[in-house]
C-alpha atoms as a PDB file:
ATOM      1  CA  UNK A   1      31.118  30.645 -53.161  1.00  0.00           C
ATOM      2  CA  UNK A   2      27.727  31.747 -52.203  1.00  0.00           C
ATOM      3  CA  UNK A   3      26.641  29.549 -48.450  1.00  0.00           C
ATOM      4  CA  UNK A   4      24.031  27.780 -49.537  1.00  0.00           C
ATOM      5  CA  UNK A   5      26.446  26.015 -52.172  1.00  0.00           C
ATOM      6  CA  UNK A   6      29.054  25.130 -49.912  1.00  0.00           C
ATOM      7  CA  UNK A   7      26.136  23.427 -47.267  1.00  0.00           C
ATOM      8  CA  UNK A   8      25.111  21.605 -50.563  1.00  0.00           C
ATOM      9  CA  UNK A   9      28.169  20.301 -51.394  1.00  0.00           C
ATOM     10  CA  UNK A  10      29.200  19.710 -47.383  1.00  0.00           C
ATOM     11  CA  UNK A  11      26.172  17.372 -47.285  1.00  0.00           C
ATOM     12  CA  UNK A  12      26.350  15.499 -50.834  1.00  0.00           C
ATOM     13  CA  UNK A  13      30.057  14.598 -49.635  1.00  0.00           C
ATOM     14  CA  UNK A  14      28.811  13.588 -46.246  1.00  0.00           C
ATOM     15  CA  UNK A  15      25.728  11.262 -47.598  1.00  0.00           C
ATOM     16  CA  UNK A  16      28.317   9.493 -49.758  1.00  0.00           C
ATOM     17  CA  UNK A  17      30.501   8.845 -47.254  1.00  0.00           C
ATOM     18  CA  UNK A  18      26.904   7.156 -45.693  1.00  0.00           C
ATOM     19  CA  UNK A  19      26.776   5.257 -48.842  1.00  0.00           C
ATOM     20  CA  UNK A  20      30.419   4.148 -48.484  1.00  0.00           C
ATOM     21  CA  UNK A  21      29.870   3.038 -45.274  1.00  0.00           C
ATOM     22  CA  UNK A  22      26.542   0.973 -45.791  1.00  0.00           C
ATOM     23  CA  UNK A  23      27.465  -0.196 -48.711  1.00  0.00           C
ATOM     24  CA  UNK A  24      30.484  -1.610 -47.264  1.00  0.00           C
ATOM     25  CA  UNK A  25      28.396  -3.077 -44.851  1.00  0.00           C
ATOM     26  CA  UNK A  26      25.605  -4.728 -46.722  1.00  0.00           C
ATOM     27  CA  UNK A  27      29.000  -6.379 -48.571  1.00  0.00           C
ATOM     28  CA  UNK A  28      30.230  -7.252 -45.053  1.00  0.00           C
ATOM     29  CA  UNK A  29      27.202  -8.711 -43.748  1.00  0.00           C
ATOM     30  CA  UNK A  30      25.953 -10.457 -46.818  1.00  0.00           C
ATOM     31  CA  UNK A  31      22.597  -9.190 -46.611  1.00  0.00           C
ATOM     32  CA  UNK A  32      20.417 -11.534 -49.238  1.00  0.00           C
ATOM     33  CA  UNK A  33      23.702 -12.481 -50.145  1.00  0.00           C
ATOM     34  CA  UNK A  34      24.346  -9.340 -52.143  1.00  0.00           C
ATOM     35  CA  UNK A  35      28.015  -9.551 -50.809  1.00  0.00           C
ATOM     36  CA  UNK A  36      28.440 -13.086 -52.081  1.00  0.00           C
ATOM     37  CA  UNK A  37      27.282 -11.963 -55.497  1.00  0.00           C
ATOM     38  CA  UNK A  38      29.770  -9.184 -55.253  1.00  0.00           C
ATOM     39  CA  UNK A  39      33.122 -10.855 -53.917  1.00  0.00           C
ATOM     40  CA  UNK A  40      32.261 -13.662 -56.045  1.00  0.00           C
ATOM     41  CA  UNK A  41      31.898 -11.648 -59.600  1.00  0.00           C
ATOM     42  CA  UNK A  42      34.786 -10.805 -61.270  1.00  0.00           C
ATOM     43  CA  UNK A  43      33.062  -7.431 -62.296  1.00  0.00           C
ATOM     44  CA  UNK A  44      31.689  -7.307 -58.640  1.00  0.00           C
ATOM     45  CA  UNK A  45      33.355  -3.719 -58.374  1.00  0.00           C
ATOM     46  CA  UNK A  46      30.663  -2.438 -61.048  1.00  0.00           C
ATOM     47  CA  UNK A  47      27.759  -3.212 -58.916  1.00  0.00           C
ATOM     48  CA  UNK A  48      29.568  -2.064 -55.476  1.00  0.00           C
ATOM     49  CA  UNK A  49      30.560   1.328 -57.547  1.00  0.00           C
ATOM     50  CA  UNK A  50      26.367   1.574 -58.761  1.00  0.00           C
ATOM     51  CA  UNK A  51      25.401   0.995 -54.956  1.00  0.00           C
ATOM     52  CA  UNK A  52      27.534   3.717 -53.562  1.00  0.00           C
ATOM     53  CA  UNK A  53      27.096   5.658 -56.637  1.00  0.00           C
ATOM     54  CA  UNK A  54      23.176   5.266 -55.838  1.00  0.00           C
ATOM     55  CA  UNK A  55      22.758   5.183 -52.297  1.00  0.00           C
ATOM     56  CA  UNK A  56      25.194   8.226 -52.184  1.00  0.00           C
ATOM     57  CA  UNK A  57      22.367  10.272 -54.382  1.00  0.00           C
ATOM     58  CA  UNK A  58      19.604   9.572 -52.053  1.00  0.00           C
ATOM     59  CA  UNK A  59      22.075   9.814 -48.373  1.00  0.00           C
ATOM     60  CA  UNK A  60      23.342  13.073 -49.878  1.00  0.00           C
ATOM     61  CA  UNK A  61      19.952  15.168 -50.767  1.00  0.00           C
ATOM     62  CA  UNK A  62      18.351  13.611 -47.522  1.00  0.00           C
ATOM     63  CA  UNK A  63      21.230  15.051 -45.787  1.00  0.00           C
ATOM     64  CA  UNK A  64      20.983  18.015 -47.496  1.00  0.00           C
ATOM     65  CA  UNK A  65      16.846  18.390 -46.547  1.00  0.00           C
ATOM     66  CA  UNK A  66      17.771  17.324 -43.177  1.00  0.00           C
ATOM     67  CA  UNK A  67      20.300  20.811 -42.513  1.00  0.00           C
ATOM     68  CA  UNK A  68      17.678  22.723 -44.734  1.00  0.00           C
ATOM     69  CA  UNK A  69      14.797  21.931 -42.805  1.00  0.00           C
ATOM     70  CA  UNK A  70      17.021  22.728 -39.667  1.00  0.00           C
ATOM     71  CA  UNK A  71      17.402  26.436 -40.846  1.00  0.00           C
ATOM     72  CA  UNK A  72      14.044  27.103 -40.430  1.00  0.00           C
ATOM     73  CA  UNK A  73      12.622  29.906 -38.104  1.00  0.00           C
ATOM     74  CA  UNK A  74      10.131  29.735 -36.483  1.00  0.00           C
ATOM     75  CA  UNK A  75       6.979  31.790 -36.890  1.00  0.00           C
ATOM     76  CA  UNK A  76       5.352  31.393 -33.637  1.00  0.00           C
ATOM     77  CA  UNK A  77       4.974  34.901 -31.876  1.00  0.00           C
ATOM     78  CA  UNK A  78       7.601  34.800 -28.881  1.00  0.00           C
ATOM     79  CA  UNK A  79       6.070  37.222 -26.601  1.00  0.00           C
ATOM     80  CA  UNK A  80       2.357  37.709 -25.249  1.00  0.00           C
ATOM     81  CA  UNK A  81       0.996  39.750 -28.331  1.00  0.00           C
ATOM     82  CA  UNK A  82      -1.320  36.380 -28.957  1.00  0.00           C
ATOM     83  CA  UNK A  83      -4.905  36.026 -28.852  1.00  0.00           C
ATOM     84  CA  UNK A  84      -6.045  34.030 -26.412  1.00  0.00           C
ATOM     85  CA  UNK A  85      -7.841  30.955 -27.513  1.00  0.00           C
ATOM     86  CA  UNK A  86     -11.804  30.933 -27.183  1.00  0.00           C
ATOM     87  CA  UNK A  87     -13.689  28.535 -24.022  1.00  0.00           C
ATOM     88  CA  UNK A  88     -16.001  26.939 -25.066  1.00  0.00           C
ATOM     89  CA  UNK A  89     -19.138  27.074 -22.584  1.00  0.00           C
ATOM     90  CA  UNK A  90     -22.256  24.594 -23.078  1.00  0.00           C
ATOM     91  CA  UNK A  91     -25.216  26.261 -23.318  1.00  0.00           C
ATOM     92  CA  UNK A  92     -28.578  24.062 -22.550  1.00  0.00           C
ATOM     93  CA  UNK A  93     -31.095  23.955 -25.069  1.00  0.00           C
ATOM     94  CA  UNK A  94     -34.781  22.394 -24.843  1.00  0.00           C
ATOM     95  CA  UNK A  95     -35.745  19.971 -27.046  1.00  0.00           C
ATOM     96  CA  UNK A  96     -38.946  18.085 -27.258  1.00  0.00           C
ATOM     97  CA  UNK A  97     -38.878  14.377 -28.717  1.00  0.00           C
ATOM     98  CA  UNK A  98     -41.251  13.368 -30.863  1.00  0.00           C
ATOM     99  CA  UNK A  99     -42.241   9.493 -31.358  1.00  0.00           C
ATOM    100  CA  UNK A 100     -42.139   7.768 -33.963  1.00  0.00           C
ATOM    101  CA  UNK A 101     -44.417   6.087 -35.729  1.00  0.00           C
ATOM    102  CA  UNK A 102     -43.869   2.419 -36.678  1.00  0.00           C
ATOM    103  CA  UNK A 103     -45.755   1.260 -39.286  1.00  0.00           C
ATOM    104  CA  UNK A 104     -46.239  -2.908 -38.523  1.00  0.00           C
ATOM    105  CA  UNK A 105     -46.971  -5.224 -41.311  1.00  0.00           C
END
């Protein structure tokens, strides 16, 4: 099984454990009494299943952007090949002001 797979699957299984976890605690805690609903619903297991079911989709791919995004190199020369960045030097310049004329009514 190619790496990349395996990672994938690694971090789907390790966002729904996440989802397990908070949704066990958003029952626990009765957040906007969502666990009241649930414990007090005889088909309160259907909407506890949806939640981890759900929140396990969206814990698992963030995982899995999180360790993607990780991988990257970077592309930053390491050594002193760089150009060095310009300095920027004021030069004066004359200017003459002119006045304005203000028309009065």
């Amino acid at each position: 099984m190619p790496e990349l797979v395996r990672l994938y699957i690694r971090s789907v299984a390790f966002g729904f454990g996440i989802a397990v976890v908070f949704t066990a605690g958003v029952i626990w805690l009765d957040v906007a009494g969502v666990g009241h609903l649930i414990l007090a619903s005889d088909i309160g297991w259907v909407a506890a299943a949806m939640m981890v079911f759900f929140n396990g989709i969206i814990f698992g791919a963030v995982q899995f952007a999180f360790r993607i995004m990780a991988m990257a190199e970077d592309d930053a020369p390491t050594g002193g090949t760089g150009l060095r960045d310009g300095v920027l030097i004021p030069i004066p310049v004359e200017a003459t002001a002119k006045r304005r004329t203000t028309q009065r009514r």
